[in-house]
PDB file of N, CA and C in Angstrom:
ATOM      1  N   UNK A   1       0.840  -1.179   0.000  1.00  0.00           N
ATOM      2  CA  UNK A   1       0.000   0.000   0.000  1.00  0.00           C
ATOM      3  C   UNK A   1       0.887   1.246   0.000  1.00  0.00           C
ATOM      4  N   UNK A   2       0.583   2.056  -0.882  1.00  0.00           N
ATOM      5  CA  UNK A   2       1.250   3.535  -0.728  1.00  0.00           C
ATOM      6  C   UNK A   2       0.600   4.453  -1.089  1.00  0.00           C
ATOM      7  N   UNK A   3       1.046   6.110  -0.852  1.00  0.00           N
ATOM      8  CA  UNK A   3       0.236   7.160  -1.251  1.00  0.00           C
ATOM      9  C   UNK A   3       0.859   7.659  -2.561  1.00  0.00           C
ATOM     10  N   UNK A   4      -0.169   8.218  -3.518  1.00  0.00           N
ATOM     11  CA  UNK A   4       0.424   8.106  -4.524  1.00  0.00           C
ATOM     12  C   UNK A   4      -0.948   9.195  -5.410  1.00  0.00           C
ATOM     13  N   UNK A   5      -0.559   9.493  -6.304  1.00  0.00           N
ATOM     14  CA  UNK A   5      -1.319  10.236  -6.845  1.00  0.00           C
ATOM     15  C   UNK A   5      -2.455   9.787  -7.785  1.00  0.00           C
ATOM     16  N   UNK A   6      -3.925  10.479  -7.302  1.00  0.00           N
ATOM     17  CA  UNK A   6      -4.656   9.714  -8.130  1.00  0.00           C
ATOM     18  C   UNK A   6      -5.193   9.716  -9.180  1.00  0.00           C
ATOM     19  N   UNK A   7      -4.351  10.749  -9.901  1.00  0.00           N
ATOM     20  CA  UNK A   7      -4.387  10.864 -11.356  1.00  0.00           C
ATOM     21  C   UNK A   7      -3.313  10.288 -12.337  1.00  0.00           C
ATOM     22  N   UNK A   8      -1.925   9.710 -11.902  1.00  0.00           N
ATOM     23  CA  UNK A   8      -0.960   8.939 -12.790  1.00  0.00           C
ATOM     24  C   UNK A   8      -0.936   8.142 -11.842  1.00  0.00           C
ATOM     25  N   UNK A   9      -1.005   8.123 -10.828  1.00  0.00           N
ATOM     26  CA  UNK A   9      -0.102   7.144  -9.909  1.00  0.00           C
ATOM     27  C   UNK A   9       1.267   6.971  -9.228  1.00  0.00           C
ATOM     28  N   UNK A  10       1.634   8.163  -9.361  1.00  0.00           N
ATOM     29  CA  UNK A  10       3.282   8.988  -9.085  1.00  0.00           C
ATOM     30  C   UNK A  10       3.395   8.586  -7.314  1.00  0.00           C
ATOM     31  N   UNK A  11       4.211   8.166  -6.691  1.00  0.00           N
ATOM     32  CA  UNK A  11       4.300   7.785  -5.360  1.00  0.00           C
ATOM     33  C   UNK A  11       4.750   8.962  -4.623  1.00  0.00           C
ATOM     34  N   UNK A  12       4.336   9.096  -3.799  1.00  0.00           N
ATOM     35  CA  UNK A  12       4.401  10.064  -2.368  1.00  0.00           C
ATOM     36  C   UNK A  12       5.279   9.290  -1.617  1.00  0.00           C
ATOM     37  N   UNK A  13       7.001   9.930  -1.804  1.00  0.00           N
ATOM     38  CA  UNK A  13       7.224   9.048  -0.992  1.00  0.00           C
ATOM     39  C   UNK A  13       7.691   9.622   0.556  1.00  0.00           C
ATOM     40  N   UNK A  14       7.613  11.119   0.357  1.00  0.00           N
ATOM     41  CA  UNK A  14       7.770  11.677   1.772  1.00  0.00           C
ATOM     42  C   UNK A  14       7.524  11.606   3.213  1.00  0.00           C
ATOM     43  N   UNK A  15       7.223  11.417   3.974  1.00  0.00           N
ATOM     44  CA  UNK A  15       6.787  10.902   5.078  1.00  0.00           C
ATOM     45  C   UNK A  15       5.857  12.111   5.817  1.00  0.00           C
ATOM     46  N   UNK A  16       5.712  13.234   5.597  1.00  0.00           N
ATOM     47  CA  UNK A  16       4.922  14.479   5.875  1.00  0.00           C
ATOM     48  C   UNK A  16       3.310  14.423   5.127  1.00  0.00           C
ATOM     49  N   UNK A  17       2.455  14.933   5.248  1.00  0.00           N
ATOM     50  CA  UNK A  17       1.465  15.378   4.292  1.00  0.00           C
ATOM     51  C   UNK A  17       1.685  16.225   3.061  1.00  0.00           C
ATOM     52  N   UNK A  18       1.619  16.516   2.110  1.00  0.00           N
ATOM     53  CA  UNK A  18       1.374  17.290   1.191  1.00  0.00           C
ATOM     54  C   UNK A  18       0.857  18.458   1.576  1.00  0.00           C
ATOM     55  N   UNK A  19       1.335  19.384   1.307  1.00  0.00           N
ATOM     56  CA  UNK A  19       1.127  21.113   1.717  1.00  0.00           C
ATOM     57  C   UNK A  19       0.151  21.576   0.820  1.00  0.00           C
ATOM     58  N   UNK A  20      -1.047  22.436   0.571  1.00  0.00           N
ATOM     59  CA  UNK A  20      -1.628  22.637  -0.252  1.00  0.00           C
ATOM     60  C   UNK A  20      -0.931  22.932  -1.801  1.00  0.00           C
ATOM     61  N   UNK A  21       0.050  23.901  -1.872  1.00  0.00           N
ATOM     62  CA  UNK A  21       0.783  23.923  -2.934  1.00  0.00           C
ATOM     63  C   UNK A  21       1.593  22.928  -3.373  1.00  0.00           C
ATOM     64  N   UNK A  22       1.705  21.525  -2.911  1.00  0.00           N
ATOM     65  CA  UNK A  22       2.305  20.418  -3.444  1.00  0.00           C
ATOM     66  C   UNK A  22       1.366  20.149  -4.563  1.00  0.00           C
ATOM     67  N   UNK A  23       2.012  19.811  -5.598  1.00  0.00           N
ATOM     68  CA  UNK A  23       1.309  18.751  -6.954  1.00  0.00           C
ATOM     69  C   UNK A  23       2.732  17.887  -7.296  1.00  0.00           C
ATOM     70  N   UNK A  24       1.777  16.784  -8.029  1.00  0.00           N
ATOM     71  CA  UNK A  24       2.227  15.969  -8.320  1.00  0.00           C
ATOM     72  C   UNK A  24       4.062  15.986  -9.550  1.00  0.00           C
ATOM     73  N   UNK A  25       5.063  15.523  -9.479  1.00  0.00           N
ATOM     74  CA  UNK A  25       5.967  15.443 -10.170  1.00  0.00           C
ATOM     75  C   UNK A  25       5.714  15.341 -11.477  1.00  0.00           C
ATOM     76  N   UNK A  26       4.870  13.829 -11.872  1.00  0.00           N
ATOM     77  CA  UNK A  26       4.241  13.479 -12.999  1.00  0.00           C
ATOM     78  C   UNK A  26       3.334  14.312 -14.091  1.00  0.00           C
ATOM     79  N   UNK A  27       2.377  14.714 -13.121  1.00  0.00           N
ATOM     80  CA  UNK A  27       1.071  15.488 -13.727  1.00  0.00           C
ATOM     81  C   UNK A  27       1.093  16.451 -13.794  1.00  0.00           C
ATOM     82  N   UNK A  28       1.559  17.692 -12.478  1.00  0.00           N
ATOM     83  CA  UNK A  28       1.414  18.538 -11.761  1.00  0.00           C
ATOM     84  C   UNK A  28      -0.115  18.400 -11.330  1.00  0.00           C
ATOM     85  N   UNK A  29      -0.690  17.315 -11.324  1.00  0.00           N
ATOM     86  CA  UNK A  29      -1.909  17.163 -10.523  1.00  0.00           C
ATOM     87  C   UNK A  29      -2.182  17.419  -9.189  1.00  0.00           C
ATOM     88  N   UNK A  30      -3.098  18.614  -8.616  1.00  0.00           N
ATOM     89  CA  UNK A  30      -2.499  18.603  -6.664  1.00  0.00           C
ATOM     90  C   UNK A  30      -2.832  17.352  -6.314  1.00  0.00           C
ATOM     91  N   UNK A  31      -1.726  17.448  -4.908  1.00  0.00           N
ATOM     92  CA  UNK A  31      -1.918  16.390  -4.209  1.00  0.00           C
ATOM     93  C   UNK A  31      -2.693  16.200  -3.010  1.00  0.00           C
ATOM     94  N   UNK A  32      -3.164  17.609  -2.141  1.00  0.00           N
ATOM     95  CA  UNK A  32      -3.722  17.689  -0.889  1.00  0.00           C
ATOM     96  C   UNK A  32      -5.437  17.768  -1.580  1.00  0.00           C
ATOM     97  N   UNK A  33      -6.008  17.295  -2.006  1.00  0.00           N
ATOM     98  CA  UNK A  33      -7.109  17.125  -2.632  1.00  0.00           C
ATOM     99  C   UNK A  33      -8.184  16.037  -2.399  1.00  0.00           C
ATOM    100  N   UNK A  34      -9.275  16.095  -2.208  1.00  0.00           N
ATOM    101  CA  UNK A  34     -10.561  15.173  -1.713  1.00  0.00           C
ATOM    102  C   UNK A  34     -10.244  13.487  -2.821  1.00  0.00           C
ATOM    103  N   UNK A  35     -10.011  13.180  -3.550  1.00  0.00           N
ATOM    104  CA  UNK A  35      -9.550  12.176  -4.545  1.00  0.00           C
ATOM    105  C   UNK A  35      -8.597  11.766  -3.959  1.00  0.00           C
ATOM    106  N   UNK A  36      -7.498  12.552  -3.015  1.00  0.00           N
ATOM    107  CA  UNK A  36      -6.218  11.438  -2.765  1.00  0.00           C
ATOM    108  C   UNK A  36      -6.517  11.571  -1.122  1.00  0.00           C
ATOM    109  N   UNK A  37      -7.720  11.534  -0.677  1.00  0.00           N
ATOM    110  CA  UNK A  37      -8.161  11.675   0.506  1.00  0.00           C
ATOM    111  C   UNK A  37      -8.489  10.332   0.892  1.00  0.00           C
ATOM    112  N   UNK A  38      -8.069   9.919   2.357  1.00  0.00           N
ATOM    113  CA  UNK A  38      -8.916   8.369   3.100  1.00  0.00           C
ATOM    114  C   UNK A  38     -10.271   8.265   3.299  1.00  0.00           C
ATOM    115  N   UNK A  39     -10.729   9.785   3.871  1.00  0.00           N
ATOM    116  CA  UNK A  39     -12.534  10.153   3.782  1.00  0.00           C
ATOM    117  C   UNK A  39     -12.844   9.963   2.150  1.00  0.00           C
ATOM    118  N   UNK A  40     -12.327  10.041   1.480  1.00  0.00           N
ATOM    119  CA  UNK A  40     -12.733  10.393   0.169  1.00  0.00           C
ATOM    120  C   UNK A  40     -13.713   8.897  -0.221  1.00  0.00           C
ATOM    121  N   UNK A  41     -14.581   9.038  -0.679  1.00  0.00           N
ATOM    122  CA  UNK A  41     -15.754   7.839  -0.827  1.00  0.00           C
ATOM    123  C   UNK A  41     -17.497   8.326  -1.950  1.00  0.00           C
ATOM    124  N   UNK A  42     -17.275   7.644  -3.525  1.00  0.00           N
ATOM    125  CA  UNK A  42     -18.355   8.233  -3.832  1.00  0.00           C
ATOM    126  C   UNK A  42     -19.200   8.332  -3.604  1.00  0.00           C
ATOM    127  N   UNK A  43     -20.161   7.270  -2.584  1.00  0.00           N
ATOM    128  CA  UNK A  43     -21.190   6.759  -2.718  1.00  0.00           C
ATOM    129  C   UNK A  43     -21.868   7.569  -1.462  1.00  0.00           C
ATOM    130  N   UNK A  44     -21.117   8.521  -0.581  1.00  0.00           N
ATOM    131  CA  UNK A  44     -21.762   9.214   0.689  1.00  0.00           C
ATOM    132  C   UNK A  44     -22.161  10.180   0.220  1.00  0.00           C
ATOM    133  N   UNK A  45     -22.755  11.198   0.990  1.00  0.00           N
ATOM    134  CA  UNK A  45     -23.214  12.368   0.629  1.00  0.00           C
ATOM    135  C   UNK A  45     -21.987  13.125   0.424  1.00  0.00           C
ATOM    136  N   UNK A  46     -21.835  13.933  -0.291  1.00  0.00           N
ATOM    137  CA  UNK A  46     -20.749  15.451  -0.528  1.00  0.00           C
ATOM    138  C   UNK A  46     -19.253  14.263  -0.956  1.00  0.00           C
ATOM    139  N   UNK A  47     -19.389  13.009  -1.339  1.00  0.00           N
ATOM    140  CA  UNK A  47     -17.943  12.150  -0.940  1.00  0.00           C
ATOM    141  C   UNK A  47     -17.437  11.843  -0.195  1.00  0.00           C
ATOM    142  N   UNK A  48     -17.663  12.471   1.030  1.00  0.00           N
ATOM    143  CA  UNK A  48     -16.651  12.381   2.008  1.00  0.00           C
ATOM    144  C   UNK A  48     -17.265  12.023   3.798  1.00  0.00           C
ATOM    145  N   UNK A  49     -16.670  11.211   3.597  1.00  0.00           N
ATOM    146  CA  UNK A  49     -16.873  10.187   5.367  1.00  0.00           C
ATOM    147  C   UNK A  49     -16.455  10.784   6.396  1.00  0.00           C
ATOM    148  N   UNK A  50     -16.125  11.838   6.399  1.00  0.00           N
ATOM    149  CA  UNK A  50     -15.818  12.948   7.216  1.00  0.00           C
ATOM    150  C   UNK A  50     -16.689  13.559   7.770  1.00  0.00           C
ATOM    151  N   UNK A  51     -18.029  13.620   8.923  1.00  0.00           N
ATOM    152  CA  UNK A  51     -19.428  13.986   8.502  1.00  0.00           C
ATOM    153  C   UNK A  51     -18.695  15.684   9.104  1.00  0.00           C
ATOM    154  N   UNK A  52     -17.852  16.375   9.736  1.00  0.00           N
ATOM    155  CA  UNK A  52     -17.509  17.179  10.351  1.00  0.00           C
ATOM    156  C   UNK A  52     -16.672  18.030   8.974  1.00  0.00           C
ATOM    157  N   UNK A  53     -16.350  17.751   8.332  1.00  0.00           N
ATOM    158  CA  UNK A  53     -15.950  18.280   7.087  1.00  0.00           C
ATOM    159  C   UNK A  53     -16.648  19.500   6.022  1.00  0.00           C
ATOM    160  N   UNK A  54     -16.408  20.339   5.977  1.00  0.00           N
ATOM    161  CA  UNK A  54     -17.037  21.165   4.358  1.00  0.00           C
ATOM    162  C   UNK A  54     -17.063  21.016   3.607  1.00  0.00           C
ATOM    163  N   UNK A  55     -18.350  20.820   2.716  1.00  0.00           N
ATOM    164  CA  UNK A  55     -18.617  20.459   1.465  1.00  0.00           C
ATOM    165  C   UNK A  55     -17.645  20.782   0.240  1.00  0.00           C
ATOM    166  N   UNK A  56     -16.763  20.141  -0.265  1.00  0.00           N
ATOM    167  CA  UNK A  56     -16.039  20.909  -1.271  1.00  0.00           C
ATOM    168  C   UNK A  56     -16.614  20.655  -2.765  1.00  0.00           C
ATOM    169  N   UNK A  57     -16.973  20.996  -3.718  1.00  0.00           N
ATOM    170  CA  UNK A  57     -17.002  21.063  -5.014  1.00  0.00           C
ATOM    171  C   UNK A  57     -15.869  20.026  -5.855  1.00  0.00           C
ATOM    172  N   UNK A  58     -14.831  20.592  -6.312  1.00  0.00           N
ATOM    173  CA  UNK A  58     -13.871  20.420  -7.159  1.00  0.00           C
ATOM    174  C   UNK A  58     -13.203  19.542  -6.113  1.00  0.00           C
ATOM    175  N   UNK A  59     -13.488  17.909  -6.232  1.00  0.00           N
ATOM    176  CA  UNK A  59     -12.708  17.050  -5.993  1.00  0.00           C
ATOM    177  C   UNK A  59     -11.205  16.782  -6.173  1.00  0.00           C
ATOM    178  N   UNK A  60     -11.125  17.437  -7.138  1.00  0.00           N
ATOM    179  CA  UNK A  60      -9.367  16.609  -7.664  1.00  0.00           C
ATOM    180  C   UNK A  60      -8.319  18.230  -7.483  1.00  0.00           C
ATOM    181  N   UNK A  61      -9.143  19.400  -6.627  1.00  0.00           N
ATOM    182  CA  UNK A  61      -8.307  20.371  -6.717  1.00  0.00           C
ATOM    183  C   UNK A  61      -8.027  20.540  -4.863  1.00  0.00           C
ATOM    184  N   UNK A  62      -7.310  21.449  -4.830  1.00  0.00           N
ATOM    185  CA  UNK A  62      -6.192  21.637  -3.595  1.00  0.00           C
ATOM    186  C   UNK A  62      -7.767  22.556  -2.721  1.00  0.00           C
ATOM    187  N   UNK A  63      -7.343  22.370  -1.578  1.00  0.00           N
ATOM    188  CA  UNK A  63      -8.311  22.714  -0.752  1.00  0.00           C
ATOM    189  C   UNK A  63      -7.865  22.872   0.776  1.00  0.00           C
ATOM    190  N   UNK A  64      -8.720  23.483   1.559  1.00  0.00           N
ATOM    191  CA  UNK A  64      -8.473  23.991   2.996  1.00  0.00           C
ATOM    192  C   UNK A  64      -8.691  22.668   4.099  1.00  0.00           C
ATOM    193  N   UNK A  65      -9.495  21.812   3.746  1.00  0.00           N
ATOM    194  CA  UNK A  65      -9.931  20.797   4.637  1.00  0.00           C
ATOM    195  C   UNK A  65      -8.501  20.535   6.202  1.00  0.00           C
ATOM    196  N   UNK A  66      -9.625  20.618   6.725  1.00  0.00           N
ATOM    197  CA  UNK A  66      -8.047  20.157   7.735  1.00  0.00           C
ATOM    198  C   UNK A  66      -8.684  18.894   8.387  1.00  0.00           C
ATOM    199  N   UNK A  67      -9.305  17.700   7.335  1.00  0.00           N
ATOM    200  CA  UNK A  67      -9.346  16.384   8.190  1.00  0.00           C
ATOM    201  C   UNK A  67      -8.788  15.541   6.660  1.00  0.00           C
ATOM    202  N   UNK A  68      -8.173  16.287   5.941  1.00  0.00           N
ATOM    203  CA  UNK A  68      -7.210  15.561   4.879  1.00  0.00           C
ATOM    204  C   UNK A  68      -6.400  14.632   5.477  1.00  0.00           C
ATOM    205  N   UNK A  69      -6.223  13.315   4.958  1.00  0.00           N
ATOM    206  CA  UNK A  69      -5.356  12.156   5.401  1.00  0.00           C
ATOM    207  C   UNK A  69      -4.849  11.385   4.254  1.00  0.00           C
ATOM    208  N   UNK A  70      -3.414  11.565   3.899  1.00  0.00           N
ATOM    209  CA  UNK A  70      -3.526  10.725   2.660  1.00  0.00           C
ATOM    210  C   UNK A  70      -3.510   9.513   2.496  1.00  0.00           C
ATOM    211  N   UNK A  71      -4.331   8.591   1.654  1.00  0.00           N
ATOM    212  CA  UNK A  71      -5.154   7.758   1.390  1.00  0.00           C
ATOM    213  C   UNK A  71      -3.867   6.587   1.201  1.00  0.00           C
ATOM    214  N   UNK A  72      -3.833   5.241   1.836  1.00  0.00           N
ATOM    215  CA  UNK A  72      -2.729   4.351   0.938  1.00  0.00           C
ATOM    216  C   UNK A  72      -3.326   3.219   0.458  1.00  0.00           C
ATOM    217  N   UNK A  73      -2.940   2.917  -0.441  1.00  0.00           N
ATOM    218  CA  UNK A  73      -4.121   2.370  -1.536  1.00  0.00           C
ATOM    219  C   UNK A  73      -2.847   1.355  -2.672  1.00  0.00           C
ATOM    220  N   UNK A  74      -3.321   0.611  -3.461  1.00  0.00           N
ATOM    221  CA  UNK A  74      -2.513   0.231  -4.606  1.00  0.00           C
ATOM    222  C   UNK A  74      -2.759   0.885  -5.833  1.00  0.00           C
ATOM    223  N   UNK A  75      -2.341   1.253  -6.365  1.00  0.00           N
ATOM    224  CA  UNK A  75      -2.808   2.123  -7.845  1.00  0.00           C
ATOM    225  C   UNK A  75      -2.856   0.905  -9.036  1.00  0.00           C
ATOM    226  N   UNK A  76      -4.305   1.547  -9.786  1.00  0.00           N
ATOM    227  CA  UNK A  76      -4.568   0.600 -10.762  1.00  0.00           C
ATOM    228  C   UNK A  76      -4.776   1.743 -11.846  1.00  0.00           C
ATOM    229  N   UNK A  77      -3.901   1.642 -12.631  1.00  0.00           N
ATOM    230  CA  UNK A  77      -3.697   2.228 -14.079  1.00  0.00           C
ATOM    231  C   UNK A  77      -5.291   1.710 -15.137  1.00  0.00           C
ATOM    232  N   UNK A  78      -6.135   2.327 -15.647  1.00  0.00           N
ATOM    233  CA  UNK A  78      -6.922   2.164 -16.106  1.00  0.00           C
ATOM    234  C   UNK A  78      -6.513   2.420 -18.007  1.00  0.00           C
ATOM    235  N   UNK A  79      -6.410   1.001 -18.646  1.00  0.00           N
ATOM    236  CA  UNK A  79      -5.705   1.592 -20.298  1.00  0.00           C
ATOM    237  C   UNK A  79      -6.960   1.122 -20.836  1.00  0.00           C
ATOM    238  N   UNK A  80      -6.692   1.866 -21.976  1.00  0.00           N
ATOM    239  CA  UNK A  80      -7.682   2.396 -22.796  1.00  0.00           C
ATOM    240  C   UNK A  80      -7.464   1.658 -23.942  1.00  0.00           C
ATOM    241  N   UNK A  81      -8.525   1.379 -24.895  1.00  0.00           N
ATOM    242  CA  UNK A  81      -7.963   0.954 -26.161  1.00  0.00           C
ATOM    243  C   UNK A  81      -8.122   2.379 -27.000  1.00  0.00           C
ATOM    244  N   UNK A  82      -7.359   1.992 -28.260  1.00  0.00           N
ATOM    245  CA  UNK A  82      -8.203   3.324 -29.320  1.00  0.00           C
ATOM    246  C   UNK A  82      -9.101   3.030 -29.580  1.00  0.00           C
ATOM    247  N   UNK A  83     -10.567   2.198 -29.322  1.00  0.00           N
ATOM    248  CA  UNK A  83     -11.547   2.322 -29.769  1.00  0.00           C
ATOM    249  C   UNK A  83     -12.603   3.010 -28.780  1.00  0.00           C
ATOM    250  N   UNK A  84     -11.832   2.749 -27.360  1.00  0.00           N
ATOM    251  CA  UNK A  84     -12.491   3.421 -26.361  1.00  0.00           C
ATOM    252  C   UNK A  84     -13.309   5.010 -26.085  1.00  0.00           C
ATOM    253  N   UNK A  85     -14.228   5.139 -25.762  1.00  0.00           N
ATOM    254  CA  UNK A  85     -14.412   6.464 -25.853  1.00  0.00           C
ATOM    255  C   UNK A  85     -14.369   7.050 -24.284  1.00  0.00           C
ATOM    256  N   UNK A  86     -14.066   8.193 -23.894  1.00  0.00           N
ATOM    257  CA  UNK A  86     -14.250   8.708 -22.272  1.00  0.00           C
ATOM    258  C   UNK A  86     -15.130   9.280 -22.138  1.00  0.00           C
ATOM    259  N   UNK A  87     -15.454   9.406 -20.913  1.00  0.00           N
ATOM    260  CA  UNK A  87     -16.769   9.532 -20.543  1.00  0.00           C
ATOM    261  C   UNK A  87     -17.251  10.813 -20.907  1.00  0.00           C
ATOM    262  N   UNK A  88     -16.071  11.910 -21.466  1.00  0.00           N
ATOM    263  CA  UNK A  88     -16.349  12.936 -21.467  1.00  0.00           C
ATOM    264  C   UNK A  88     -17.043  13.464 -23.216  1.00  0.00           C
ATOM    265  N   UNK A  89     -16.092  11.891 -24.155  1.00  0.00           N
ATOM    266  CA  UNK A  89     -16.762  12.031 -25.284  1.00  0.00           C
ATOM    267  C   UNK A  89     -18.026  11.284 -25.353  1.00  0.00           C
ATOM    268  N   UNK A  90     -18.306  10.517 -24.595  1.00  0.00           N
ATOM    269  CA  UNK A  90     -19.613   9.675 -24.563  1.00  0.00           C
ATOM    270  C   UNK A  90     -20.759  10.905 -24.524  1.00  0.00           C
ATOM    271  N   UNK A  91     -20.026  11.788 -23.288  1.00  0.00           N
ATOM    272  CA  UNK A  91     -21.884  13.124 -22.735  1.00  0.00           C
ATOM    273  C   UNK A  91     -21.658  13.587 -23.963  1.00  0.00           C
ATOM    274  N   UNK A  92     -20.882  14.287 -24.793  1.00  0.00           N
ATOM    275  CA  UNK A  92     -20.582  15.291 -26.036  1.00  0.00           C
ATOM    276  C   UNK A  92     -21.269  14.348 -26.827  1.00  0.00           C
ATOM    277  N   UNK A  93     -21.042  13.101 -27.417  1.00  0.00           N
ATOM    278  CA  UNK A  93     -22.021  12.357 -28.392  1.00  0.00           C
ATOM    279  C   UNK A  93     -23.384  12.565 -27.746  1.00  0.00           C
ATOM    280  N   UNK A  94     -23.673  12.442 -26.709  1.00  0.00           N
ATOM    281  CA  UNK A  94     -25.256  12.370 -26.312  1.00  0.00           C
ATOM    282  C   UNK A  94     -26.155  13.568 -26.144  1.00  0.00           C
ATOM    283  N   UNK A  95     -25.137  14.442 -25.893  1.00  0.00           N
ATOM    284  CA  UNK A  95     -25.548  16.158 -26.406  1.00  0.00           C
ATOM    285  C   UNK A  95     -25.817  16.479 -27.822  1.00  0.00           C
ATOM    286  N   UNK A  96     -24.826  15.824 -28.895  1.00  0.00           N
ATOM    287  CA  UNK A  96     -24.748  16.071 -30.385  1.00  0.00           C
ATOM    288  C   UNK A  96     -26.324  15.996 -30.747  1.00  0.00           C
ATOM    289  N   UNK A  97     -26.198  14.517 -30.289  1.00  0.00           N
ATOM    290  CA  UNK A  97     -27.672  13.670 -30.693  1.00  0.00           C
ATOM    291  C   UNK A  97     -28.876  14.568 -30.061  1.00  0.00           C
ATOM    292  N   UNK A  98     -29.033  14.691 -29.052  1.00  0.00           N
ATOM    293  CA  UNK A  98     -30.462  15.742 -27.993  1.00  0.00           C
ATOM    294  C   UNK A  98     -30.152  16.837 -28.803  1.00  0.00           C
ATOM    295  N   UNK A  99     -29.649  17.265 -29.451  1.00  0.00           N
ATOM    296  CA  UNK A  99     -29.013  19.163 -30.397  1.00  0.00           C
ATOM    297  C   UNK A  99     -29.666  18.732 -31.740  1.00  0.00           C
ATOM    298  N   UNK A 100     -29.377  17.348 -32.204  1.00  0.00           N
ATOM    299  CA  UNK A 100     -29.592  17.279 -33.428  1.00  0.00           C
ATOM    300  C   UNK A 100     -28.326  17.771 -34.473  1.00  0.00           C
ATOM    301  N   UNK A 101     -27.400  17.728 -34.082  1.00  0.00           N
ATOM    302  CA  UNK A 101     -26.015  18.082 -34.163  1.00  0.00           C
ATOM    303  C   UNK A 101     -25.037  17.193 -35.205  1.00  0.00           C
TER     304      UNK A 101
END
């Protein structure tokens, strides 16, 4: 198990927390962020298992929280084929189509 970033998977290998202005080596993805959080959980209300916590918005960005804990986990690389589409071109096809586009 290690902490590691949850957008490449880049390892944290410091022994401190991540400072809000830390990002990632790899990505420059931040690292003190609700996504590389232990509360972090989709399926609760607001994400986060923290019930004492503030609602944050923007999951994968740097934030004030002070019940941040970073998360240690195994990282699983998610590959893609080229035929694959992301989720982000899937809504854009399904918008085209509702537009008539």
């Amino acid at each position: 198990m290690t902490r590691h970033c949850f957008n490449c998977g880049w390892e944290w290998k410091l022994a401190h927390l991540p400072g809000r202005r830390d990002t990632c080596d790899e990505c420059n993805t931040d690292l003190r962020c609700c996504r590389n959080c232990v509360h972090y959980d989709m399926i609760v209300a607001h994400q986060c298992r923290e019930r004492r916590a503030e609602p944050v918005d923007e999951k994968d960005r740097n934030n004030y929280c002070e019940y941040f804990d970073f998360a240690r986990r195994n990282f699983k690389k998610i590959e893609r084929s080229e035929g694959d589409q992301t989720r982000e071109d899937e809504a854009k096809e399904t918008l085209r189509k509702l537009l008539g586009d």
